[in-house]
C-alpha atoms as a PDB file:
ATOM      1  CA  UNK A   1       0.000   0.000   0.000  1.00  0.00           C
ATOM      2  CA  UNK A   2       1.132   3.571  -0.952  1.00  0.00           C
ATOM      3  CA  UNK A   3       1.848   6.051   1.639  1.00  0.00           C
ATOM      4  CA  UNK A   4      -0.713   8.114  -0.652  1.00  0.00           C
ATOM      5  CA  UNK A   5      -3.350   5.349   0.051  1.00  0.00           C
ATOM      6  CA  UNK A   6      -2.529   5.466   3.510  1.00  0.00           C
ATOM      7  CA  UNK A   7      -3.100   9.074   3.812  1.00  0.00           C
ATOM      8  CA  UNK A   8      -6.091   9.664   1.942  1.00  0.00           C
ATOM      9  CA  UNK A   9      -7.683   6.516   3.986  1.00  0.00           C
ATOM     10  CA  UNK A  10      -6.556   8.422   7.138  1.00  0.00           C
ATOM     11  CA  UNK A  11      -7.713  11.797   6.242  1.00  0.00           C
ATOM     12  CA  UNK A  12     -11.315  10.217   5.588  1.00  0.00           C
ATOM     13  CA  UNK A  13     -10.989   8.834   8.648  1.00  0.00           C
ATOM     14  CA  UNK A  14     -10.494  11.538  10.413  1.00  0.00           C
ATOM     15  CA  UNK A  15     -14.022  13.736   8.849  1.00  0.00           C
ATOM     16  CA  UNK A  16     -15.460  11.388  11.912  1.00  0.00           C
ATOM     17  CA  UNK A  17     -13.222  10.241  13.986  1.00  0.00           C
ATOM     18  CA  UNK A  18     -10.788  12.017  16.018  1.00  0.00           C
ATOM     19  CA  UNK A  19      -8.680   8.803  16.006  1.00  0.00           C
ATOM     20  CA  UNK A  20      -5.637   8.093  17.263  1.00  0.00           C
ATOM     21  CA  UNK A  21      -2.246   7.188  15.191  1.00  0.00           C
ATOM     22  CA  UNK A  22      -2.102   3.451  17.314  1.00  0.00           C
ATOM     23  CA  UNK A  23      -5.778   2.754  16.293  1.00  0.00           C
ATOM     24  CA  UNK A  24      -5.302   4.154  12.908  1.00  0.00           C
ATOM     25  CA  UNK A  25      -2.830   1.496  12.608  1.00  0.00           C
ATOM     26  CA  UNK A  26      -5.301  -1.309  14.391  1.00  0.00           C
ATOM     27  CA  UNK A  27      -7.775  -0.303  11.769  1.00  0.00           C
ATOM     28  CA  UNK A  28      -5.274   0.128   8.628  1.00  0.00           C
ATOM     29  CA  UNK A  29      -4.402  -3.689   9.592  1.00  0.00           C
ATOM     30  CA  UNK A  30      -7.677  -4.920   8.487  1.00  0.00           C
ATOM     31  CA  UNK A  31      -7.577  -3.910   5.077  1.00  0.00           C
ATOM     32  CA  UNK A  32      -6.318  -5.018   2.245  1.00  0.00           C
ATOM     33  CA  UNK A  33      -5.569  -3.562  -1.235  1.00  0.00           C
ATOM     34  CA  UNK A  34      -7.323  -4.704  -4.172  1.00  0.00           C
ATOM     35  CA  UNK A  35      -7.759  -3.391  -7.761  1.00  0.00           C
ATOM     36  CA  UNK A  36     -11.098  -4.421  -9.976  1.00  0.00           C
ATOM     37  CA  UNK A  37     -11.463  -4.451 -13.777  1.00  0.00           C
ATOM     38  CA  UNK A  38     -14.302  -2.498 -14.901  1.00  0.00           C
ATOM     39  CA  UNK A  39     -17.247  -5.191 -14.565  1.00  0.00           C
ATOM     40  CA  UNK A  40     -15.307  -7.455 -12.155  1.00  0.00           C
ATOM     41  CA  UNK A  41     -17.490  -7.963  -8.946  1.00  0.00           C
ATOM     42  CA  UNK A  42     -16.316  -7.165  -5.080  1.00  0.00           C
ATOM     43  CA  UNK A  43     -19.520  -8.905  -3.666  1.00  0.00           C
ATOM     44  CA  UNK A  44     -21.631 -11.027  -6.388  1.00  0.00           C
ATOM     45  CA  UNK A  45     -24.810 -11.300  -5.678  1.00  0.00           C
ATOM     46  CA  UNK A  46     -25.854 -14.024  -3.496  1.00  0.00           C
ATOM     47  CA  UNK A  47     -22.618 -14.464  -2.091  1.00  0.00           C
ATOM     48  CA  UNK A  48     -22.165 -14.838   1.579  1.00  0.00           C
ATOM     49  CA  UNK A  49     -19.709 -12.126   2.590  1.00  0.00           C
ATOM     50  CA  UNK A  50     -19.910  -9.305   4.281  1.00  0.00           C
ATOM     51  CA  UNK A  51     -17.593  -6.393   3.921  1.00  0.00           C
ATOM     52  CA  UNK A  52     -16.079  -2.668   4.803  1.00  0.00           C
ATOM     53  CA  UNK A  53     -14.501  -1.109   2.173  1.00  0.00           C
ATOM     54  CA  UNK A  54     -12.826   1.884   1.351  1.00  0.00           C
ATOM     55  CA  UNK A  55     -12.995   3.264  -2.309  1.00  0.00           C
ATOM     56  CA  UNK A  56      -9.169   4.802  -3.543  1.00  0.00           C
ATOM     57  CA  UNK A  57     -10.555   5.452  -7.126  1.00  0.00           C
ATOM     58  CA  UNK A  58     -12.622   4.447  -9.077  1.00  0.00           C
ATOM     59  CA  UNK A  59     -16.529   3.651  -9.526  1.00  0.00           C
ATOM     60  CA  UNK A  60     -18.656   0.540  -8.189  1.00  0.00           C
ATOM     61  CA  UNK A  61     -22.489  -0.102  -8.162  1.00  0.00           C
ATOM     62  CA  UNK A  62     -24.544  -1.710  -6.142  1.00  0.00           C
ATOM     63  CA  UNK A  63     -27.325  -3.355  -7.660  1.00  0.00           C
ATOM     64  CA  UNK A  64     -30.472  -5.726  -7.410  1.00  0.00           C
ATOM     65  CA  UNK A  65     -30.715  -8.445  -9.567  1.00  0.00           C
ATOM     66  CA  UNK A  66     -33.846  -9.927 -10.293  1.00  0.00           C
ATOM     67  CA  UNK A  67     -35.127 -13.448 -10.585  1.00  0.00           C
ATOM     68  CA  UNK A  68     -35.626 -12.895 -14.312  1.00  0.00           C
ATOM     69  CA  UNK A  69     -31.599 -11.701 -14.603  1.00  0.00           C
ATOM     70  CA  UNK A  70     -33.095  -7.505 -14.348  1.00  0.00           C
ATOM     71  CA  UNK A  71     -30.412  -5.774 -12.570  1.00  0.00           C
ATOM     72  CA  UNK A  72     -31.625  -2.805 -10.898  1.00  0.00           C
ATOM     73  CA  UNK A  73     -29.158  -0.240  -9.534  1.00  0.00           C
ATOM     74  CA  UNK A  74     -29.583   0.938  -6.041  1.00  0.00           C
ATOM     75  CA  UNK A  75     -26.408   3.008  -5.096  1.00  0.00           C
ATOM     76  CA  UNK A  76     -23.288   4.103  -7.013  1.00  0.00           C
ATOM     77  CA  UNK A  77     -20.052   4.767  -5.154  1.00  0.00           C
ATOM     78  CA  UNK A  78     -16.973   6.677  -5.773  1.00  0.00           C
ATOM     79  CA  UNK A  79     -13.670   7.582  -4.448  1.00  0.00           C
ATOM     80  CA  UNK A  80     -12.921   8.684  -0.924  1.00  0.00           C
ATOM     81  CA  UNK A  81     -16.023   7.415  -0.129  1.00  0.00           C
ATOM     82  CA  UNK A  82     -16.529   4.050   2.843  1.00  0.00           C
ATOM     83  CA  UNK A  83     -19.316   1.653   2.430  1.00  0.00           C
ATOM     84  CA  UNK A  84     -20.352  -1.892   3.333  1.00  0.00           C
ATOM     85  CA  UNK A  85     -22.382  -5.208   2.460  1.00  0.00           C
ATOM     86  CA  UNK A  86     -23.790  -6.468   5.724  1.00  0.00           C
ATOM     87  CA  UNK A  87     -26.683  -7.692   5.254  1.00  0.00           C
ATOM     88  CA  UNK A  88     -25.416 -11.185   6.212  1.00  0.00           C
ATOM     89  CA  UNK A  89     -24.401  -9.682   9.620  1.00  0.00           C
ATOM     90  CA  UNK A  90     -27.412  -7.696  10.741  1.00  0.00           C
ATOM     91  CA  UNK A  91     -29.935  -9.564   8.980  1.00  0.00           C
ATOM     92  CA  UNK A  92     -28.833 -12.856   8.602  1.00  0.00           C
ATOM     93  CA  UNK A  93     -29.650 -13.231   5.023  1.00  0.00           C
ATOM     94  CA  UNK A  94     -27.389 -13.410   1.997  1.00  0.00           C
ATOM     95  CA  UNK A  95     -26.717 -10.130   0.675  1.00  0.00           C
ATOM     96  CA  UNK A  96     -29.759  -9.544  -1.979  1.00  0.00           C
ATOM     97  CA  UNK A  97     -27.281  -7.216  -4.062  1.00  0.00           C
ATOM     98  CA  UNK A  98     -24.405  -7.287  -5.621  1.00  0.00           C
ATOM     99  CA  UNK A  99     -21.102  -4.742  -6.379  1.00  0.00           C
ATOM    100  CA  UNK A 100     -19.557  -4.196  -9.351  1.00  0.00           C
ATOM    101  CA  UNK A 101     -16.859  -2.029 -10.224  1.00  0.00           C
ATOM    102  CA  UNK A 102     -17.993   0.246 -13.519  1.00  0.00           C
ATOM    103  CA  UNK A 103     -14.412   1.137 -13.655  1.00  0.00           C
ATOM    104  CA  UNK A 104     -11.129   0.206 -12.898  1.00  0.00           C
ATOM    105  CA  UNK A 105     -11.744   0.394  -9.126  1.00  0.00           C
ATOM    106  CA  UNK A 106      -8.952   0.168  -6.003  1.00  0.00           C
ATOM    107  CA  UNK A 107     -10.103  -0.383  -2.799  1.00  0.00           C
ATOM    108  CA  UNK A 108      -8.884  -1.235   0.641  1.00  0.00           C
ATOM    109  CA  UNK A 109     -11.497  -4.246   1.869  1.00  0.00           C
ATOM    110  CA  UNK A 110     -11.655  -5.623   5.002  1.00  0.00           C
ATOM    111  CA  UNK A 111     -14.349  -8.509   6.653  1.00  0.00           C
ATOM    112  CA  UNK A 112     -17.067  -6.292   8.610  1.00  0.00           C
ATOM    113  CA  UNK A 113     -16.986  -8.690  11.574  1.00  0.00           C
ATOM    114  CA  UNK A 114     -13.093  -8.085  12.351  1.00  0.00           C
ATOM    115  CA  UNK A 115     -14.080  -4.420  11.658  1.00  0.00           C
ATOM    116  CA  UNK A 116     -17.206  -4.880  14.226  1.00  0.00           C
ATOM    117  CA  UNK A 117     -14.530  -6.100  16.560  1.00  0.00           C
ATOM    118  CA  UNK A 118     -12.496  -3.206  17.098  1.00  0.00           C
ATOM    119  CA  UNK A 119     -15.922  -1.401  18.310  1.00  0.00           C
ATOM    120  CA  UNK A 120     -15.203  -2.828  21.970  1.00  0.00           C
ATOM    121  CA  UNK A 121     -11.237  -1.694  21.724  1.00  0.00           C
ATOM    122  CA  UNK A 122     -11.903   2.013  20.801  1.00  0.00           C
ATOM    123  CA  UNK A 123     -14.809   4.549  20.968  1.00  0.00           C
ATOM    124  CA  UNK A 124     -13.397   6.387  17.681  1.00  0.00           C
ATOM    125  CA  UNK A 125     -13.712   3.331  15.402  1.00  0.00           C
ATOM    126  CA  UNK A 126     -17.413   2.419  16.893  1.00  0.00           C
ATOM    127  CA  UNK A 127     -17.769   6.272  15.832  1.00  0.00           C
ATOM    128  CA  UNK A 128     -16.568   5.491  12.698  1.00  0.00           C
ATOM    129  CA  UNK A 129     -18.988   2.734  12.023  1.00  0.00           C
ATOM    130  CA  UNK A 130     -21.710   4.404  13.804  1.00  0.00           C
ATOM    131  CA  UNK A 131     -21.457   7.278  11.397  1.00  0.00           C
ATOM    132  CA  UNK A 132     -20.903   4.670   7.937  1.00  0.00           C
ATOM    133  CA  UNK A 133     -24.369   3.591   9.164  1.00  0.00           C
ATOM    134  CA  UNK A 134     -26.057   6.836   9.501  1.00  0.00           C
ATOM    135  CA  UNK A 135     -24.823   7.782   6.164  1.00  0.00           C
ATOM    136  CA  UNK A 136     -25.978   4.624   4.192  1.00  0.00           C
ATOM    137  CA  UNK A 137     -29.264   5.046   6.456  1.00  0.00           C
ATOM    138  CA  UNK A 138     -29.902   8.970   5.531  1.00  0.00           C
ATOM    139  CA  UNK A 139     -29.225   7.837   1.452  1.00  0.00           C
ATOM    140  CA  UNK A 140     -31.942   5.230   1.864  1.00  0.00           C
ATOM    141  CA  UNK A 141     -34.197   7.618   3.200  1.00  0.00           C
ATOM    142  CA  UNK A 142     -33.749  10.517   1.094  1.00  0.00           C
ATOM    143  CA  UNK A 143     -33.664   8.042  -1.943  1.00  0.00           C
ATOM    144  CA  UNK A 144     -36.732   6.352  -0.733  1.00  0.00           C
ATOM    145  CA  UNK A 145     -38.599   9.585  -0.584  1.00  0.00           C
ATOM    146  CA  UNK A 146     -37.528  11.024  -3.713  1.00  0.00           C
ATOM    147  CA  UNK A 147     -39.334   7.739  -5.712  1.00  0.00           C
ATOM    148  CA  UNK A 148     -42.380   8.041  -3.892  1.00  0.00           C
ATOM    149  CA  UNK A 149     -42.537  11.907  -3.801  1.00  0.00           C
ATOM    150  CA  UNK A 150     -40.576  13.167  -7.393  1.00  0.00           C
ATOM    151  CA  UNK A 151     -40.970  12.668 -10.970  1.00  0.00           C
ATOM    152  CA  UNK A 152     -38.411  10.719 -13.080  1.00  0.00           C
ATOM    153  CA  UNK A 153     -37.782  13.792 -14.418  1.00  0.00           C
ATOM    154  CA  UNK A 154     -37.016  15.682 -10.785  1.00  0.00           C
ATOM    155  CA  UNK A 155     -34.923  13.001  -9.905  1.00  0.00           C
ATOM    156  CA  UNK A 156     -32.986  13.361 -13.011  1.00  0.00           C
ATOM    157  CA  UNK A 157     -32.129  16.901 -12.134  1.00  0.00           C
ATOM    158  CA  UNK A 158     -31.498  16.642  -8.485  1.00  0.00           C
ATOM    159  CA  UNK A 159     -28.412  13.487  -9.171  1.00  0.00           C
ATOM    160  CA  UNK A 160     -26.858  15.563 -11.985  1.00  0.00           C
ATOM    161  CA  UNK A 161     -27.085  18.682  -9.954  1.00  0.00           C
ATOM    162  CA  UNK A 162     -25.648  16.840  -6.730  1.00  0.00           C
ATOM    163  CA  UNK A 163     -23.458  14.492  -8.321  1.00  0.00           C
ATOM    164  CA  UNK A 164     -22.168  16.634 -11.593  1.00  0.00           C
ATOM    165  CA  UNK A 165     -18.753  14.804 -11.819  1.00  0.00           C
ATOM    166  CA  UNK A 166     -20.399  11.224 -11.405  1.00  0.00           C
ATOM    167  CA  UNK A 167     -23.001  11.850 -12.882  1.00  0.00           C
ATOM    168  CA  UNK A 168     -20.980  12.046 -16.523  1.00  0.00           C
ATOM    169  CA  UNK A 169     -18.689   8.834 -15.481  1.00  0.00           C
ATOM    170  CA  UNK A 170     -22.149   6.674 -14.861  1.00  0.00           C
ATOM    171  CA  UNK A 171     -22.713   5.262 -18.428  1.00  0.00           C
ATOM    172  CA  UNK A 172     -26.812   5.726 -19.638  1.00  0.00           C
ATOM    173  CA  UNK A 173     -28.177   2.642 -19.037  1.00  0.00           C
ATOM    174  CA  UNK A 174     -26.975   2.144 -15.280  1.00  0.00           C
ATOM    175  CA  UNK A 175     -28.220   5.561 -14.398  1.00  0.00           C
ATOM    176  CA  UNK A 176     -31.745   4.961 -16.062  1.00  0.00           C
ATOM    177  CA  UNK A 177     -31.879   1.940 -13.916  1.00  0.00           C
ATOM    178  CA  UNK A 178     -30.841   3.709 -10.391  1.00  0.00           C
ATOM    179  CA  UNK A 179     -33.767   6.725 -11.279  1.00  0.00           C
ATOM    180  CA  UNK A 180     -36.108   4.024 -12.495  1.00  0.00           C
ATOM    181  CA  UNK A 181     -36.640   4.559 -15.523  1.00  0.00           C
ATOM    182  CA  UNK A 182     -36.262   3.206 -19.081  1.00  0.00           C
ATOM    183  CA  UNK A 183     -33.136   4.505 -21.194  1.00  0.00           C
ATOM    184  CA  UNK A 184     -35.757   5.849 -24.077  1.00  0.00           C
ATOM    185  CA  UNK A 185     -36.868   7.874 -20.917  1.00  0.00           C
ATOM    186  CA  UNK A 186     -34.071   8.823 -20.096  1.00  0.00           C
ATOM    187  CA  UNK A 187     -33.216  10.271 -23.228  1.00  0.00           C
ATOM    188  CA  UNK A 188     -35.887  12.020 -23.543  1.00  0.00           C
ATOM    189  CA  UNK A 189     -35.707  13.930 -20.246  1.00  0.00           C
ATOM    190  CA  UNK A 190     -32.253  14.753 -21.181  1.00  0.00           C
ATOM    191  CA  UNK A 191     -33.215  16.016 -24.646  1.00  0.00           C
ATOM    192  CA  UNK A 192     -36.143  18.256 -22.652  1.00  0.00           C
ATOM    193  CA  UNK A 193     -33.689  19.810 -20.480  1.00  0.00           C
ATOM    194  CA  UNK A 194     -31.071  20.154 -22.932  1.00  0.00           C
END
């Protein structure tokens, strides 16, 4: 791992956490580097793993994937940003989702348990997950309000106003399916506003 890596995990880190260099390091010694081809998975769906990870560069999605092989995209991630698969751990189920990279992705991965772990050794990292959590949970939320409150349409607007450098890395056809839409309707709400 690059002392780069190391930093930039760190100074994330630190936006909730005033942590400690010792349990920086007890933290830093749960991950491990990996790079992803664009399409390669991290978590497939149905697999039983659950994970903390830590996104260097790149792009992943998460995504639901239908009995009849639909993939529908819930959540796309980018760098400097931490997120998790844990359904295994706090529901007991297999994850229903998978997460793919949509670029060449790095990340620094680590099992969620062993993360989970350190929770009882220090306050900061239990901060640090407490905070992942709230994050994931307030997405959910807002996302789960804009479908049954805004228009495709709305949506549309509101991901390429908040998200203006993603939003032109997320190729058409993912982002129709994470506003839930159809990619003819996407392209015509793009042709309306353009």
């Amino acid at each position: 791992m690059k002392k780069s890596q190391i930093q930039q995990f760190l100074n994330f880190v630190k936006l909730d956490s005033n942590i400690e260099q010792e349990e920086f390091m007890m933290l830093l010694k749960l991950f491990e580097l990996r790079t992803y081809k664009n399409k390669s998975h991290i978590i497939d769906p149905t697999e039983e793993k659950s994970s903390v990870f830590f996104i260097l560069s790149g792009l992943i999605r998460y995504y639901y994937l239908a009995e009849d092989g639909k993939e529908w995209n819930k959540a796309f991630i980018s760098e400097d940003m931490m997120c998790t698969s844990f359904s295994k751990d706090f529901l007991g189920l297999v994850s229903p989702y998978g997460i793919q990279a949509i670029e060449e992705t790095t990340i620094l991965i680590a099992e969620f348990s062993k993360f989970q772990l350190l929770y009882e050794k220090s306050p900061r990292i239990e901060r640090l997950g407490r905070k992942l959590i709230e994050r994931i949970l307030i997405s959910k939320m807002k996302r789960e309000r804009s479908f049954l409150q805004d228009s495709a349409k709305t949506r549309y607007v509101d991901f390429s106003k908040n998200n203006p450098k993603l939003f032109q890395r997320i190729p058409q056809y993912h982002l129709a399916s994470y506003l839930g839409i159809t990619e003819a309707s996407l392209s015509r709400i793009s042709n309306e506003l353009n």
